[in-house]
Protein backbone atom coordinates (compact mmCIF):
# COMPACT_ATOMS: atom_id res chain seq x y z
CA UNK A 1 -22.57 -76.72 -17.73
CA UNK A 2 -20.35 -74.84 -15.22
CA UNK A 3 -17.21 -74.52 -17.42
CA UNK A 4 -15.42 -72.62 -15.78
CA UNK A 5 -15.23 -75.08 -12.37
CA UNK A 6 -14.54 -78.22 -14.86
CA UNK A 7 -11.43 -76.45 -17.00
CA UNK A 8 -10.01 -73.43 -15.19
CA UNK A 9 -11.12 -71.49 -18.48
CA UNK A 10 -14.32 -69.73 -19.60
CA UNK A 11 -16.62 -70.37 -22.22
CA UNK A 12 -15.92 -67.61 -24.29
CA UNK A 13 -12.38 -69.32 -24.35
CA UNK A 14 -13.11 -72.63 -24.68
CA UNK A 15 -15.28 -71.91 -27.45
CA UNK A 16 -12.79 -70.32 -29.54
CA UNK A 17 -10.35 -73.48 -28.37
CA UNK A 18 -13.09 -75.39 -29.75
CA UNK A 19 -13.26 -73.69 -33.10
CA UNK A 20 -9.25 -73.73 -33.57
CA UNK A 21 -9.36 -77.46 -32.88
CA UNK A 22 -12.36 -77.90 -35.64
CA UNK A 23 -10.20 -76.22 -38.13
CA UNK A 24 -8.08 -78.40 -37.13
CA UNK A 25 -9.30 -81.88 -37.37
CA UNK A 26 -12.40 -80.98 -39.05
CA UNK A 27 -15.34 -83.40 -37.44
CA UNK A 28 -15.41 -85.82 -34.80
CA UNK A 29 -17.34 -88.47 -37.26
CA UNK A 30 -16.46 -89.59 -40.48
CA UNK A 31 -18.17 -88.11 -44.31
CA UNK A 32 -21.46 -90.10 -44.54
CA UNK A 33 -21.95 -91.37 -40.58
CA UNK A 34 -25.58 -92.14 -39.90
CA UNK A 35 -25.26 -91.23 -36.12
CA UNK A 36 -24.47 -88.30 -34.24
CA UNK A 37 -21.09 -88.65 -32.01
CA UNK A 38 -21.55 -89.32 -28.64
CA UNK A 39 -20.06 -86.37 -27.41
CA UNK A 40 -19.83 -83.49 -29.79
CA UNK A 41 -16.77 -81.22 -30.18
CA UNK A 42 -17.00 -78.53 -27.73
CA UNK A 43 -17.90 -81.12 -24.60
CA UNK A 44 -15.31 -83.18 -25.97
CA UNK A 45 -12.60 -80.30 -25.75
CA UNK A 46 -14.09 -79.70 -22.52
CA UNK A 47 -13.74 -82.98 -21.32
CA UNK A 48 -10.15 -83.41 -22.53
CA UNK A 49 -9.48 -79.86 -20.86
CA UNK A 50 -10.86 -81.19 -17.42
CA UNK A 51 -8.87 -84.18 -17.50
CA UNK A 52 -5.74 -82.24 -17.87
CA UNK A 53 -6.85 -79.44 -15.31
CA UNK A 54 -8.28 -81.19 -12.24
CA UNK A 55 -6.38 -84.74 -12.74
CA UNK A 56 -10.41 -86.52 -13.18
CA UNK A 57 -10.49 -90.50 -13.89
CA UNK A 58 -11.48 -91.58 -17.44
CA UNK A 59 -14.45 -93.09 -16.00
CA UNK A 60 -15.26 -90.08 -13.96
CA UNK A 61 -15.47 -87.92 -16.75
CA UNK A 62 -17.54 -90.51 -18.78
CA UNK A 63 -19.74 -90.37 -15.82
CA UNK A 64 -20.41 -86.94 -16.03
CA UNK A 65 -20.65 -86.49 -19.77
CA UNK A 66 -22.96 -89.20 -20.05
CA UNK A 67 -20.71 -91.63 -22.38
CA UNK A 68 -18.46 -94.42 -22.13
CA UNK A 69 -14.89 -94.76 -20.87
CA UNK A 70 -13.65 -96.10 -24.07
CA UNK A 71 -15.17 -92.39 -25.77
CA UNK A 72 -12.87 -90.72 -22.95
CA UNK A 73 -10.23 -92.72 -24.10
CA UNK A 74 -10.85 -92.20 -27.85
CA UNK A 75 -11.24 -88.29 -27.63
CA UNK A 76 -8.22 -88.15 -25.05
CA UNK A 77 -5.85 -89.97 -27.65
CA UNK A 78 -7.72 -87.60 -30.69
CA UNK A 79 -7.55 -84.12 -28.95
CA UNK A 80 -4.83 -83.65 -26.59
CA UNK A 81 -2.36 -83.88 -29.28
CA UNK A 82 -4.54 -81.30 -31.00
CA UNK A 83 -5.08 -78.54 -28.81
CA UNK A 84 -1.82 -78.58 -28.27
CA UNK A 85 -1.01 -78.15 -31.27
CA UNK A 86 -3.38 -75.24 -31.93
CA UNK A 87 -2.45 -73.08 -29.07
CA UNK A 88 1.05 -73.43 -29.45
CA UNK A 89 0.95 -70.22 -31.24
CA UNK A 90 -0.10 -68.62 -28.22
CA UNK A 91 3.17 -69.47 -25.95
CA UNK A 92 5.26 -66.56 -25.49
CA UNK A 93 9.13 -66.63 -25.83
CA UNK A 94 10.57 -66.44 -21.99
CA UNK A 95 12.40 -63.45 -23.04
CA UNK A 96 8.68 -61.52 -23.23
CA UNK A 97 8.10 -63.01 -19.37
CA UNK A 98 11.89 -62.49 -18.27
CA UNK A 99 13.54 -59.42 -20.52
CA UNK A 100 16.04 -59.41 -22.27
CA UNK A 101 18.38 -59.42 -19.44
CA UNK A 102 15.73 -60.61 -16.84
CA UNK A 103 16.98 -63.41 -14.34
CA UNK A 104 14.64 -66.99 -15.17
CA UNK A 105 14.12 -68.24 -11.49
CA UNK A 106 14.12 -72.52 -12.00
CA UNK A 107 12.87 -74.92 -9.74
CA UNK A 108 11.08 -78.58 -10.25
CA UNK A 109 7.69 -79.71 -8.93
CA UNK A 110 7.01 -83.46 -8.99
CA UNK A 111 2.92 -83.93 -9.86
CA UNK A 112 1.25 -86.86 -8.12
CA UNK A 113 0.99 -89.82 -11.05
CA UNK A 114 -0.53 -93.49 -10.63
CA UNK A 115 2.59 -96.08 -9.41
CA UNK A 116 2.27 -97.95 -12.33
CA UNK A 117 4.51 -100.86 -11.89
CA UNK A 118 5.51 -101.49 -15.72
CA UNK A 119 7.29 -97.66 -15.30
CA UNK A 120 10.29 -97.62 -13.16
CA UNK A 121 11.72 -94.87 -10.94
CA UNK A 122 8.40 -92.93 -10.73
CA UNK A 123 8.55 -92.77 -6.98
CA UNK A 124 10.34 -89.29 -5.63
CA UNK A 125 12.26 -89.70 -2.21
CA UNK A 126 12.09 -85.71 -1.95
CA UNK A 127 8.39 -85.83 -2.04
CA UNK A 128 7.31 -89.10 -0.72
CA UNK A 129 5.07 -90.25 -3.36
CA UNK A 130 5.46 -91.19 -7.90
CA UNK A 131 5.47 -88.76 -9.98
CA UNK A 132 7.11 -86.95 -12.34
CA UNK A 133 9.39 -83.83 -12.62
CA UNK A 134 8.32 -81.13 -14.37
CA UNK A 135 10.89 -77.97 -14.62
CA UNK A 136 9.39 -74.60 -14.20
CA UNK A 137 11.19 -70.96 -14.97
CA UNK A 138 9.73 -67.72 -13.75
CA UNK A 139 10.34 -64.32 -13.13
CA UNK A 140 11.34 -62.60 -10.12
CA UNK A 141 7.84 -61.99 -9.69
CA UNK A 142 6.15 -65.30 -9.97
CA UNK A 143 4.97 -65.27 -13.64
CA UNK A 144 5.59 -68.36 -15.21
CA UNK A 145 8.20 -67.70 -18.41
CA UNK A 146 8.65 -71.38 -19.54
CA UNK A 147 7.91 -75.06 -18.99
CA UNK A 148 10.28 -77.91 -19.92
CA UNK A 149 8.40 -79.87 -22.35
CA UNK A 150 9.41 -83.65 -21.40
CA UNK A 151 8.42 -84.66 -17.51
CA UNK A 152 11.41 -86.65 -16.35
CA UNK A 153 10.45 -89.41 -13.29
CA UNK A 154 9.99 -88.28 -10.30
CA UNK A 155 13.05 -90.59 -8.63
CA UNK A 156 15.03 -88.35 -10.69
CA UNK A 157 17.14 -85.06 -9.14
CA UNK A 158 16.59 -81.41 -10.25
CA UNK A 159 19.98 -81.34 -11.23
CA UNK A 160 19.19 -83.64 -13.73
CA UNK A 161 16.02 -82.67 -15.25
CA UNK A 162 16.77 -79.34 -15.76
CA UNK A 163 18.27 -80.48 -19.13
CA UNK A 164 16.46 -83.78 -19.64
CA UNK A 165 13.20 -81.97 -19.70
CA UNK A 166 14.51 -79.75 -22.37
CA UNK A 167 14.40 -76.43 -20.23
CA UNK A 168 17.40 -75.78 -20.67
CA UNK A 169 17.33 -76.17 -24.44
CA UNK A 170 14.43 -73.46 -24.04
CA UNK A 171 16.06 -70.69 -22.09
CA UNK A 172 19.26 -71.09 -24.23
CA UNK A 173 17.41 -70.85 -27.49
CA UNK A 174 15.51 -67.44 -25.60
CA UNK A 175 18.72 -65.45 -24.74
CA UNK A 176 18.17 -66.29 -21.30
CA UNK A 177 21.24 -68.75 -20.91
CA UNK A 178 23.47 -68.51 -18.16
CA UNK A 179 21.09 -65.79 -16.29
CA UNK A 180 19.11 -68.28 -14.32
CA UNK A 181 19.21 -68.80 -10.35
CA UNK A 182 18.19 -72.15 -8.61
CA UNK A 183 18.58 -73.61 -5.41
CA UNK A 184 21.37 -75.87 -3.96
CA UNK A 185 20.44 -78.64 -5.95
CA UNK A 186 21.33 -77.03 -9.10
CA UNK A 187 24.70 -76.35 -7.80
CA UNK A 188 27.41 -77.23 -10.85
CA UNK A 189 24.71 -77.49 -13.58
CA UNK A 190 25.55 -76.52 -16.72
CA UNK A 191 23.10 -73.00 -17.10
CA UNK A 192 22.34 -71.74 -13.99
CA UNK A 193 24.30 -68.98 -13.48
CA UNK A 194 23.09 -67.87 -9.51
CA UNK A 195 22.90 -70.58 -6.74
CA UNK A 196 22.95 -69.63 -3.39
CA UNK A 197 25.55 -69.97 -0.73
CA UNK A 198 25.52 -73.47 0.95
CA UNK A 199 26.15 -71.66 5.19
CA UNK A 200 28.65 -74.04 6.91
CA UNK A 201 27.14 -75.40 10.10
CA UNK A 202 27.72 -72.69 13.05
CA UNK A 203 29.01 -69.97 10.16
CA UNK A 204 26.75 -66.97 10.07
CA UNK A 205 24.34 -66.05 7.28
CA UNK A 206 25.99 -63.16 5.46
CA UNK A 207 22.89 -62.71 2.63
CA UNK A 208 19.94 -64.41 2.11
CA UNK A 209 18.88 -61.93 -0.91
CA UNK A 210 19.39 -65.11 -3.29
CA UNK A 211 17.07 -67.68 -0.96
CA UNK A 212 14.57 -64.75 -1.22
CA UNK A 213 14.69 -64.23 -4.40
CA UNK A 214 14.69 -67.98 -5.48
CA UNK A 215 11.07 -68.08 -3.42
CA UNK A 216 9.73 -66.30 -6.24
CA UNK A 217 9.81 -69.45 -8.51
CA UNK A 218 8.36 -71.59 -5.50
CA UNK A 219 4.84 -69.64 -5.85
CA UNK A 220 5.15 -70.11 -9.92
CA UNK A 221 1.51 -72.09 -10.76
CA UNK A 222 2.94 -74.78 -13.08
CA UNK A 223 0.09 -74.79 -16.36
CA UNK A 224 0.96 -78.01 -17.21
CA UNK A 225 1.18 -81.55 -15.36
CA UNK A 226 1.73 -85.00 -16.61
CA UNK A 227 -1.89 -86.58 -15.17
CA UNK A 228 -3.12 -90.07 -14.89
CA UNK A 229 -5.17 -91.70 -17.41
């Protein structure tokens, strides 16, 4: 199996991921079961790991690891929680991306979700499709320093997610409070420090070191996206 094209990781890494999520949970069957599980631990991580990395269909995935949708589903709900939980260990503080008096560059991405109808205000005007905001900080070189744990819906504004996601809780707690640049539509939020100059129309632009700057967080890779089930 081609791991690396399903997950974004290798299989020296995915193994390990594998073992930290057995010590973890210990088996996928129960003491005394008389069958083997469908899909044994380290497809099932990778399977879980694919769905979160390329955005794949439940019934995709059972397609391609020979099972059915309702194992997807049962492995999804067992294991994502899981391997969270195991590699949070492994998640720097943003003060070891940013230093200690390193500027976090924020910005928001909205990822593509399904319009679900029972979930209001998942459509995004900005990007002309649902989704959801996720909050991303970097550093002034690209290098993703921290993620804001809750994606907010899409319809919502930067300006607002930026604490709703719990970023700001994050860069607060990492000495990085108050030393954080955005664009104009962080203008008057509570924790970023640096916003750029709004130019009034026929005015000349006088420095566009901050735009340039900010671009840095525009080519930050988010690692994590809220994706359809």
């Amino acid at each position: 199996m081609e791991y690396y094209a399903l997950t974004g990781l290798t299989a020296g890494q995915l193994h390990k991921l594998s073992l930290l999520v057995m010590q973890e949970i210990g088996s996928l069957v129960k003491a005394g079961a008389k069958k083997p599980p469908a899909v044994g631990l380290l497809d099932s991580v990778v399977m879980v790991v694919m769905l979160m990395r390329r955005n794949a269909t439940q019934a995709a995935a059972a397609a391609h690891f020979h099972c059915s949708q309702p194992t997807v589903s049962r492995r999804w709900d067992l294991l994502r929680p899981v391997i969270g939980k195991v590699l949070a260990r492994y998640v720097p503080d943003p003060v070891q991306v940013l230093g200690r008096e390193g500027t976090a560059l924020v910005d928001g991405t909205v990822c593509p979700v399904w319009d679900w109808d029972a979930i209001p205000d998942l459509y995004s005007g900005k990007a002309k499709y649902p989704g959801m905001n996720v909050q991303i900080a970097c550093n002034l070189k690209g290098d993703v320093a921290a993620i804001g744990p809750v994606p907010v819906h899409g319809a919502r504004h930067d300006a607002y997610a930026f604490e709703a996601s719990g970023l700001k809780e994050i860069l607060e707690k990492s000495m990085a409070a108050g030393n954080a640049g955005a664009d104009l539509g962080y203008i008057g939020v509570d924790g970023i420090g640096i916003v750029p100059f709004k130019r009034l129309s026929g005015a000349e632009l006088l420095d566009c070191s901050v735009n340039s700057t900010r671009s840095s967080a525009r080519s930050a890779p988010p690692s994590s996206t809220p994706w359809q089930r």
